[in-house]
Every structure is written in structure tokens, then in C-alpha cells.
N, C-alpha and C. Protein backbone atom coordinates (compact mmCIF):
# COMPACT_ATOMS: atom_id res chain seq x y z
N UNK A 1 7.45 14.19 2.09
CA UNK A 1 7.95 14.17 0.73
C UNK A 1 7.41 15.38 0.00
N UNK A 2 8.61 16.04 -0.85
CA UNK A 2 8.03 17.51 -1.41
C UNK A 2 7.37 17.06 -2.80
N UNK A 3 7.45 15.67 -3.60
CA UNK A 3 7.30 16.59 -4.86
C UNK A 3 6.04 15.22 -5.53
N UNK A 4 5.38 16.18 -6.32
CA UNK A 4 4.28 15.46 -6.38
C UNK A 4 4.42 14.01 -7.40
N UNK A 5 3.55 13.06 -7.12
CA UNK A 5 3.46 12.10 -7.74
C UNK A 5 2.33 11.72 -8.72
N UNK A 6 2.36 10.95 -9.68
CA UNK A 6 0.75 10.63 -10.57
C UNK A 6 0.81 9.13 -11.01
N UNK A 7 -0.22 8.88 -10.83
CA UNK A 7 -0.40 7.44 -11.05
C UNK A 7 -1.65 7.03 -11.35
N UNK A 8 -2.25 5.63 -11.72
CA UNK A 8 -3.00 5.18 -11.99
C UNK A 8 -3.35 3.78 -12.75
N UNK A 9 -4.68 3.38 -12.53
CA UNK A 9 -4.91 2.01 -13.54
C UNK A 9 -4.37 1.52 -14.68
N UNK A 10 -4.46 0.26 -15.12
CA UNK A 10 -3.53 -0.29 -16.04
C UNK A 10 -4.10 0.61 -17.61
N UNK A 11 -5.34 0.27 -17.47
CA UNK A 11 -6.08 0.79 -18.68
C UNK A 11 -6.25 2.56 -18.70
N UNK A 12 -5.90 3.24 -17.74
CA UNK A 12 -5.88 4.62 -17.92
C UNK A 12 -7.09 5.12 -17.53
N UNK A 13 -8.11 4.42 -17.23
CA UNK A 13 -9.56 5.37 -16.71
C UNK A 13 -9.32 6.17 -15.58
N UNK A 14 -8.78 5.63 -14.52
CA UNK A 14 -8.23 6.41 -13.55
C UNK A 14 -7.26 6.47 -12.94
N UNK A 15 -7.27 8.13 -12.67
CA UNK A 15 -5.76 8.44 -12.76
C UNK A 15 -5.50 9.09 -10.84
N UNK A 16 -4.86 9.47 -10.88
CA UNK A 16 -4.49 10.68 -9.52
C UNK A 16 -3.36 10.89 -9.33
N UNK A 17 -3.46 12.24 -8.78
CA UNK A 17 -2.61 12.93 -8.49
C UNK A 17 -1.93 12.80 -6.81
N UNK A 18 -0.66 12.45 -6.39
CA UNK A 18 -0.56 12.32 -5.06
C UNK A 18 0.48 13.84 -4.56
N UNK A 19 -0.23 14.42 -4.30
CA UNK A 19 0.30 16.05 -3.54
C UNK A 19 1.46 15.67 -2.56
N UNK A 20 2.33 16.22 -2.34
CA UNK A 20 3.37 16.58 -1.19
C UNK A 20 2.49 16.27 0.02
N UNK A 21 2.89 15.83 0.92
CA UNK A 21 2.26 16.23 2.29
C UNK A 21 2.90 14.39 2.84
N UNK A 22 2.59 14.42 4.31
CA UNK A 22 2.95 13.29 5.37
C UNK A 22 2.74 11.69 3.81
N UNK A 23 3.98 11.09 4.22
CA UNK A 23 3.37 9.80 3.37
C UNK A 23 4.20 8.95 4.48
N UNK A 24 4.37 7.68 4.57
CA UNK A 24 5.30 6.70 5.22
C UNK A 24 5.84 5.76 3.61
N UNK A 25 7.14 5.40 4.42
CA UNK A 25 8.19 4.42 3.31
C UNK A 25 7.50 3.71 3.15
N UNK A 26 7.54 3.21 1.59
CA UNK A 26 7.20 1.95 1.49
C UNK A 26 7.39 1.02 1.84
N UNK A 27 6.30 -0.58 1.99
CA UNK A 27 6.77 -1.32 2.39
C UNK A 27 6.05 -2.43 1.41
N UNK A 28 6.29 -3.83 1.96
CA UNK A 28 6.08 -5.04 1.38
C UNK A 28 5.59 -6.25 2.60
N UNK A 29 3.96 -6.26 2.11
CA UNK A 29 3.42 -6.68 3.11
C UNK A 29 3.39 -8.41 1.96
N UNK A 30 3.96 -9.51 3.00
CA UNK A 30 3.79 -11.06 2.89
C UNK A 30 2.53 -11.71 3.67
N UNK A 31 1.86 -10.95 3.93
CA UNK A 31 0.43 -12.13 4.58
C UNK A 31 0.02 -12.89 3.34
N UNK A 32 -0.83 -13.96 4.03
CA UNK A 32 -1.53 -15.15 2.84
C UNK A 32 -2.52 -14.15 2.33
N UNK A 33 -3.33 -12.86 3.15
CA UNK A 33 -3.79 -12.06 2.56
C UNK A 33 -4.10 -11.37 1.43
N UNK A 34 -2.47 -10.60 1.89
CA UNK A 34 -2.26 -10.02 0.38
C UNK A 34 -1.80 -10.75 -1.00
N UNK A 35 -0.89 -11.92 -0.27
CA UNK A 35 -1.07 -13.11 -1.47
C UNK A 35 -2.25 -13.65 -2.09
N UNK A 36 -3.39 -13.68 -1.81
CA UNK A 36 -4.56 -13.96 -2.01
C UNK A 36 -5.20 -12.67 -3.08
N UNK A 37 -5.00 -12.02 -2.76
CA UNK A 37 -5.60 -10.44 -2.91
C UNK A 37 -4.87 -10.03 -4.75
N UNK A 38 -3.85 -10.56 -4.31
CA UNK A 38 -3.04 -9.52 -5.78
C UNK A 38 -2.25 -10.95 -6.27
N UNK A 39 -2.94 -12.66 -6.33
CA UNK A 39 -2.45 -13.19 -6.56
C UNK A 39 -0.65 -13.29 -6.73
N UNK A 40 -0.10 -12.81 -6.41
CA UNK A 40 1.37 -12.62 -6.44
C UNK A 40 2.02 -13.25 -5.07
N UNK A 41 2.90 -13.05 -4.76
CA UNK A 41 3.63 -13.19 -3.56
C UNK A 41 3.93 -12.26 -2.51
N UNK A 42 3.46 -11.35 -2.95
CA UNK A 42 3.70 -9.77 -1.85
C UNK A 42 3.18 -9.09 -2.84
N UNK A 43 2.01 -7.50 -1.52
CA UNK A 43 2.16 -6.32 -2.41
C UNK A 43 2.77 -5.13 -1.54
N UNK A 44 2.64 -4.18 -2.28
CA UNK A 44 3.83 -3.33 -2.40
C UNK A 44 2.70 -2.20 -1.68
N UNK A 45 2.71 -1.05 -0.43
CA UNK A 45 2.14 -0.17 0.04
C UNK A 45 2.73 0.93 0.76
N UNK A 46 2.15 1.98 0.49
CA UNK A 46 2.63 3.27 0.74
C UNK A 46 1.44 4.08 1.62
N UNK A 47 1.94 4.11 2.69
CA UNK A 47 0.62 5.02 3.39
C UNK A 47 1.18 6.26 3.20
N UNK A 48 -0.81 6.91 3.00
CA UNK A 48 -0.34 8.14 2.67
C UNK A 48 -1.69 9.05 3.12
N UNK A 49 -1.37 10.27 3.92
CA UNK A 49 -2.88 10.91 3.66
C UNK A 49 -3.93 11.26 2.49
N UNK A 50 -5.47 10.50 2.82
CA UNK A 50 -6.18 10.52 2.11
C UNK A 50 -6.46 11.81 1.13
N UNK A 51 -6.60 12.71 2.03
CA UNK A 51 -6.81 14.28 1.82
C UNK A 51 -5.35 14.92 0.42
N UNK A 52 -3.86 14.29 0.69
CA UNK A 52 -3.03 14.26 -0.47
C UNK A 52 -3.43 13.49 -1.88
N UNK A 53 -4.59 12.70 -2.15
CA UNK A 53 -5.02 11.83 -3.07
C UNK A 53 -5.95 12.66 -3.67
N UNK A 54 -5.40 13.13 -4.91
CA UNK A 54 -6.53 13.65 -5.82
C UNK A 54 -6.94 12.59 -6.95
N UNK A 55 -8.15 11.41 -7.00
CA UNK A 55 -8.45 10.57 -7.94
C UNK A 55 -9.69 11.60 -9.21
N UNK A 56 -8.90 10.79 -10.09
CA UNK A 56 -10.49 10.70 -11.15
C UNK A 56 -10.82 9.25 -11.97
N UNK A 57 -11.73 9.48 -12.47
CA UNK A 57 -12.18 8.69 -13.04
C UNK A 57 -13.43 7.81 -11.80
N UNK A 58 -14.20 6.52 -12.20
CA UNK A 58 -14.67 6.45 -11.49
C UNK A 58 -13.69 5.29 -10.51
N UNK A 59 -14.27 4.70 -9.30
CA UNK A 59 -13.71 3.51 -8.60
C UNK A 59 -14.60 2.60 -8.40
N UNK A 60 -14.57 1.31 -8.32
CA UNK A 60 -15.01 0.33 -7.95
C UNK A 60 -14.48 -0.18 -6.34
N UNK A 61 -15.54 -0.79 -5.85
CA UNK A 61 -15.17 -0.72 -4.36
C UNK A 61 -15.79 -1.68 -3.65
N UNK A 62 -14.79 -2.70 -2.80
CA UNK A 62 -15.14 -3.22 -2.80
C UNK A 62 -14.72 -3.41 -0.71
N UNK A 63 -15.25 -4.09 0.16
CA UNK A 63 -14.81 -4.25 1.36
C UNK A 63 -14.86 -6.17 2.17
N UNK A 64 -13.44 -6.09 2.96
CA UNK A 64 -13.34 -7.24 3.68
C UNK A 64 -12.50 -6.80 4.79
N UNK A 65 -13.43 -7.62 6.09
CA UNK A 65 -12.54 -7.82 7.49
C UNK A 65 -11.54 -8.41 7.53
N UNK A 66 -10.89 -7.43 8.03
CA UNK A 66 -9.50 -8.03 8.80
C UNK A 66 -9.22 -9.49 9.58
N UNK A 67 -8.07 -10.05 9.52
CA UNK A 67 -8.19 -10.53 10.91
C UNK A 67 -8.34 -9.99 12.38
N UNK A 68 -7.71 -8.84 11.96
CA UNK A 68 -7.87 -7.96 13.18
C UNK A 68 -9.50 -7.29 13.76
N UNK A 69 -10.52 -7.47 12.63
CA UNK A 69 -11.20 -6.80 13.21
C UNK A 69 -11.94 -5.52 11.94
N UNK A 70 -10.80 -4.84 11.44
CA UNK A 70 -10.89 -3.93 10.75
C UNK A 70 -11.16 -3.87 9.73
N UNK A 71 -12.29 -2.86 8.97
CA UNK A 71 -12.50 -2.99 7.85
C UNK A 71 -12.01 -2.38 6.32
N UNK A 72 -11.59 -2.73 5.73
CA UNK A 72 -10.89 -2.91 4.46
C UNK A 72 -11.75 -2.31 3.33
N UNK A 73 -11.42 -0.91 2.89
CA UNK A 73 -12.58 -0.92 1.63
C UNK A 73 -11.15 -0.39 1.06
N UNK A 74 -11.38 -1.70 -0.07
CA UNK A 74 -10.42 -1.23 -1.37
C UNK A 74 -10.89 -0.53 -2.43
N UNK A 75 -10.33 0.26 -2.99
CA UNK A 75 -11.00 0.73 -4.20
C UNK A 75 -9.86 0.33 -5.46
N UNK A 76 -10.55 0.50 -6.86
CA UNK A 76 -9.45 0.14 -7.78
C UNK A 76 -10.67 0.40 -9.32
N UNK A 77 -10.06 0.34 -10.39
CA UNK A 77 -10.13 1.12 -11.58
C UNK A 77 -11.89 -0.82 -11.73
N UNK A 78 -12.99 -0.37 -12.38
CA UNK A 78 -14.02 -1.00 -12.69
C UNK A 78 -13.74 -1.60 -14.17
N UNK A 79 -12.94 -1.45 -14.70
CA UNK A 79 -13.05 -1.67 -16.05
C UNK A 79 -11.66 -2.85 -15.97
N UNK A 80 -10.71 -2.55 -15.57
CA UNK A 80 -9.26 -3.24 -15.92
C UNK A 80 -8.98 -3.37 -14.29
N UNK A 81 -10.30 -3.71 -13.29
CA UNK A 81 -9.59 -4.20 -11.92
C UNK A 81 -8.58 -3.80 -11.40
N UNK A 82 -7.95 -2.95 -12.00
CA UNK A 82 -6.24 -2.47 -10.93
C UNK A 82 -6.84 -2.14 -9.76
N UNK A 83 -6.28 -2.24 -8.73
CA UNK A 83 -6.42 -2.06 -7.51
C UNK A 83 -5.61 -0.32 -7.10
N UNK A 84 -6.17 0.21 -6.70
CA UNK A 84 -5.44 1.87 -6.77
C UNK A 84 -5.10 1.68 -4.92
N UNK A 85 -6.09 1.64 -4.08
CA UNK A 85 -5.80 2.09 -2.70
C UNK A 85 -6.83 0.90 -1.88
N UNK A 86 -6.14 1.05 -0.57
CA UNK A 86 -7.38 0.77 0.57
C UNK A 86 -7.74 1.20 1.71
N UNK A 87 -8.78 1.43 2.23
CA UNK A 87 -8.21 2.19 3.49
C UNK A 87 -8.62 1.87 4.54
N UNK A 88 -8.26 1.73 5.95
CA UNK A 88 -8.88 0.68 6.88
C UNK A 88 -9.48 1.73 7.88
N UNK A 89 -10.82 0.89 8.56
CA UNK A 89 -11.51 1.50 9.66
C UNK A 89 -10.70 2.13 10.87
N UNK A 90 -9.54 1.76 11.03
CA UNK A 90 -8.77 1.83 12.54
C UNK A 90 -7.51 3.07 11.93
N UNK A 91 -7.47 3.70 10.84
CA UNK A 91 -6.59 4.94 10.38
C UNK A 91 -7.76 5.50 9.17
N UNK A 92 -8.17 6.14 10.53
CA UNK A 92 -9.57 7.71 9.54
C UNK A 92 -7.93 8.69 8.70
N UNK A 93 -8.36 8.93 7.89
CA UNK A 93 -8.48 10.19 7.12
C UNK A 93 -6.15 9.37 6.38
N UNK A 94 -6.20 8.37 6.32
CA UNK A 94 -5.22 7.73 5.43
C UNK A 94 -5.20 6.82 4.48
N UNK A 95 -4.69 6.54 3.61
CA UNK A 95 -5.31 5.57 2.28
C UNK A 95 -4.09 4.61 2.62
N UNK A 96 -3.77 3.42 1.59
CA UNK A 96 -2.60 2.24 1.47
C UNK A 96 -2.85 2.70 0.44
N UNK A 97 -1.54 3.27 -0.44
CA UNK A 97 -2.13 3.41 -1.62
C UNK A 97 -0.53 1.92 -2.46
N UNK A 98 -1.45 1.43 -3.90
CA UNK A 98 -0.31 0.65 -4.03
C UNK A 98 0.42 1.19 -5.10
N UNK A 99 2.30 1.07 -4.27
CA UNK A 99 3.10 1.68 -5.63
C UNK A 99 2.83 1.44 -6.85
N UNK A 100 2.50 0.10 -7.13
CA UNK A 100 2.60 -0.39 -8.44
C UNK A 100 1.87 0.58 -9.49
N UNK A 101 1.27 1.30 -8.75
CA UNK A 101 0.07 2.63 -9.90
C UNK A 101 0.46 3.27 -9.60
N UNK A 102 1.82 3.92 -9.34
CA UNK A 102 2.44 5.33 -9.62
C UNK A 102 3.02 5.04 -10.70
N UNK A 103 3.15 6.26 -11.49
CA UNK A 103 3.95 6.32 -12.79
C UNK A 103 5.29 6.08 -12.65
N UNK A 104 5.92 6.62 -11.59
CA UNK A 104 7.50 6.39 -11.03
C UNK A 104 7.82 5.21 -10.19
N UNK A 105 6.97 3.97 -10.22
CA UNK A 105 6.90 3.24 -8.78
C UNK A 105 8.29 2.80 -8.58
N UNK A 106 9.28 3.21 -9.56
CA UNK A 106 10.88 2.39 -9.41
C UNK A 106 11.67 3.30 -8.55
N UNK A 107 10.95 4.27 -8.41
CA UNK A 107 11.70 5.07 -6.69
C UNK A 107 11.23 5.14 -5.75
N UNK A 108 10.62 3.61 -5.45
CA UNK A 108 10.03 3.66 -4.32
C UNK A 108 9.99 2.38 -3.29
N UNK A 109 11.58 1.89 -3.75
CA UNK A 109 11.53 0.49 -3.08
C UNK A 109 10.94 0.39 -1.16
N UNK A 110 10.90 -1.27 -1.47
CA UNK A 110 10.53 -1.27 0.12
C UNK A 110 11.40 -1.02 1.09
N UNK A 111 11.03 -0.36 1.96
CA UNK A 111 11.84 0.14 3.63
C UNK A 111 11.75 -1.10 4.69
N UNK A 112 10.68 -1.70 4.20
CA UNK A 112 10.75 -2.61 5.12
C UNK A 112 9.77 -3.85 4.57
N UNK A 113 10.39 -5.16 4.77
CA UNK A 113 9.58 -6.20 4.81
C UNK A 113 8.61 -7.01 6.07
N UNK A 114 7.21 -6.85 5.87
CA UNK A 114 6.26 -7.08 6.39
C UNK A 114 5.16 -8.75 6.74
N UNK A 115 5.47 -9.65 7.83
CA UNK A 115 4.43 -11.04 7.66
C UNK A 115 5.50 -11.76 6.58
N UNK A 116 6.87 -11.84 6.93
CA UNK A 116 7.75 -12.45 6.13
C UNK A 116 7.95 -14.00 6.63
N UNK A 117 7.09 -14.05 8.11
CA UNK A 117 6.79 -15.74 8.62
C UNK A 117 5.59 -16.36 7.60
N UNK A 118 5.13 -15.71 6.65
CA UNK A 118 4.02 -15.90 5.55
C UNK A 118 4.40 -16.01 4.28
N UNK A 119 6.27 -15.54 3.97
CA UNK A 119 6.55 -15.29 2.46
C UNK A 119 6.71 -16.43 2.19
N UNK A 120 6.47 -16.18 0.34
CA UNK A 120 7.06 -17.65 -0.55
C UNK A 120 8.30 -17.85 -0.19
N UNK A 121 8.76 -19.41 -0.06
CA UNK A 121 9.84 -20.30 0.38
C UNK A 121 10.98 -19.28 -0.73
N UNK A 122 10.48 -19.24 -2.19
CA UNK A 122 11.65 -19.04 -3.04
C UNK A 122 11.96 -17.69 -3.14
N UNK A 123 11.30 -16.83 -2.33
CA UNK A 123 11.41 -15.51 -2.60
C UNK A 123 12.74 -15.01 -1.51
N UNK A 124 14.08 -14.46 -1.97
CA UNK A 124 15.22 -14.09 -1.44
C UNK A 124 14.98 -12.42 -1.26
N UNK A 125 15.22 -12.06 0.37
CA UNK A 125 15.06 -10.88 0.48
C UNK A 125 16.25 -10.14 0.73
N UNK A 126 16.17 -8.51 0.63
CA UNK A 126 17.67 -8.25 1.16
C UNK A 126 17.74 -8.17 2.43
N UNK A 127 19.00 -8.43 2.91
CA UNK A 127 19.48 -8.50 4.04
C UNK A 127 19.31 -7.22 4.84
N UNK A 128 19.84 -6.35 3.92
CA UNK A 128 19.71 -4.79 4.38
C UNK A 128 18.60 -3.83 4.79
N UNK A 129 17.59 -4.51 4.13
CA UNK A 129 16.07 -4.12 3.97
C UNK A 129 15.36 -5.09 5.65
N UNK A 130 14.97 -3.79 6.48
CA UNK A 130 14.30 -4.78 7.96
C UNK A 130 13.03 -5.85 7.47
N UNK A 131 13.01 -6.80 8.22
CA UNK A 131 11.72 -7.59 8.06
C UNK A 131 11.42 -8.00 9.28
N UNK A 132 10.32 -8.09 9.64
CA UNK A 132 9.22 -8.58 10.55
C UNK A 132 8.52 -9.74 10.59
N UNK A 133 8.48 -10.50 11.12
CA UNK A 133 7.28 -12.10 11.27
C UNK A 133 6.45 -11.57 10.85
N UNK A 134 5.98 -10.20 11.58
CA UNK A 134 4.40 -10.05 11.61
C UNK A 134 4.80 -8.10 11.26
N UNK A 135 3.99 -7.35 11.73
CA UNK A 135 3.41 -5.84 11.76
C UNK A 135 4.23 -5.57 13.10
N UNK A 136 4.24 -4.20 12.74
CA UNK A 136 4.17 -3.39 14.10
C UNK A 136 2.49 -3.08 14.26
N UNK A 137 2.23 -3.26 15.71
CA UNK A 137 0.94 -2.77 16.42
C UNK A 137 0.40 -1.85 16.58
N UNK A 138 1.83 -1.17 17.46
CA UNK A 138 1.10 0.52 17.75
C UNK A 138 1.39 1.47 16.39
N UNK A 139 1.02 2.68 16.18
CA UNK A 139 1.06 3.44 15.59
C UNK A 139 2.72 4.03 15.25
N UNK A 140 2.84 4.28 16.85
CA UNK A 140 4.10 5.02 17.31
C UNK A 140 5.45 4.05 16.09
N UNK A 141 4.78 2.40 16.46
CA UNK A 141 6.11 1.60 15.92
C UNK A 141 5.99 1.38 14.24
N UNK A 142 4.64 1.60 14.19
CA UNK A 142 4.54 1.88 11.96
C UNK A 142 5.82 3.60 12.03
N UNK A 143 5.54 4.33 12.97
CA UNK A 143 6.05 5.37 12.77
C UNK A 143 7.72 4.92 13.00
N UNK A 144 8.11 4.40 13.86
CA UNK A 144 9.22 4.23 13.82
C UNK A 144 10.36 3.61 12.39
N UNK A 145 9.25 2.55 12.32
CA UNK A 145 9.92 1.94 11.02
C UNK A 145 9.64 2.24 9.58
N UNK A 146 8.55 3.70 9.47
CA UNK A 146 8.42 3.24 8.18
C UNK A 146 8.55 5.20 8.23
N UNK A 147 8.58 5.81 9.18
CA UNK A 147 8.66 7.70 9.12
C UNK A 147 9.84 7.98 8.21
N UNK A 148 9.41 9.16 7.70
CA UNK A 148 9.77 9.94 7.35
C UNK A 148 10.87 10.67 8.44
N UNK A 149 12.30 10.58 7.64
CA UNK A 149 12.97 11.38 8.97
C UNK A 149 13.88 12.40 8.46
């Protein structure tokens, strides 16, 4: 993606800048997880290289294991809790960053629905939009379904 993005916390302490460079489509992950996490019914994630993430302000940070194994350090704004990114032990040098804190997040629907054997009963998805029980595993198959082409 060429053109840069900016986003940030609800309350404005922190902000960033997301540079051009490798990102993957968004998607919409349904685990009890992330339901848990962002009280809602799904959240909304965009992988993206870490190194493209220019933050300020400070972060609060916080970490939890996977089921898988992997460790989870989220970061997000200390004052007004927004959740900005997370980034897991098993993808060095990439963030999850969440749309919902881009300034533009309305061009950035999901590419794909994610752990949709986990979504709310009342939540209607599109047809058109792929969904998954679960994740892709390997790398190669996040790349397949969520690359840039």
C-alpha cells in the first residue's frame, strides 16, 4: 500500500503515523478471545510491519499467552485504554495493528472473516467476504488470503 495512514487513541495522547510499506488486508478475527479482549463481538486487524509504525505519545503494555503458545504484548493509549496494536512472539519485526485507530478506518473493510465457528449467533456476515472456522496456520496461507496482490 502506497499512501500513508494516521491514527490513534480515543483521547488523542497517542498518535502514529503508518508509512507505505508491506501491510496484509484486513481482517475480522471471532475467537472468544478477542471477544473477551475488546468486549464486542469481533475485532478488526491489520498486519503490518512494525518498522512502518511511527507511534508517539506514551503506551501502556500489557502481555497474554496464546492458546497456541505465543506471546501477546498489546500495547494501547494509558490514559483512555484504546488498544493501538499487538504483536506476537512467532512474527518478529510485525505489529496487529487495530483499524478502529486509524483516522480513515472506513477504507478498510474486512477481506476476510476469521474463528467464525466462535461468532455471535446474531451477527450476519457477507457472503462475499471468505470466512474460516478457525486461522490459516502457515504463513504462506495468512499470505494467500489476506496479500497484497
Amino acid at each position: 500500500m502506497s499512501e500513508i495512514e494516521q491514527g490513534g487513541c480515543a483521547c488523542g495522547a497517542v498518535r502514529y503515523t503508518l508509512k507505505p510499506g508491506y501491510r496484509l488486508k484486513p481482517y475480522a478475527c471471532h475467537c472468544s478471545d478477542c471477544q473477551k479482549r475488546t468486549g464486542t463481538a469481533f475485532s478488526h486487524h491489520m498486519l503490518v510491519m512494525r518498522a512502518d509504525l511511527e507511534l508517539t505519545g506514551e503506551l501502556d503494555r500489557g502481555r497474554m499467552t496464546q492458546p497456541s503458545g505465543a506471546i501477546s504484548t498489546i500495547s494501547g493509549c494509558p490514559q483512555c485504554k484504546s488498544r493501538i496494536m499487538a504483536e506476537n512472539s512467532t512474527r518478529a519485526g510485525t505489529a496487529s495493528l487495530r483499524v478502529g485507530t486509524l483516522d480513515r478506518a472506513g477504507r478498510f473493510p474486512p477481506a476476510a472473516h476469521l474463528w467464525v465457528k466462535s461468532k455471535q449467533p446474531w451477527l450476519v456476515l457477507p457472503d462475499e467476504v471468505p470466512q474460516l472456522d478457525e486461522q490459516p496456520r502457515a504463513q504462506e496461507d495468512w499470505i494467500e488470503l489476506l496479500g497484497i496482490k
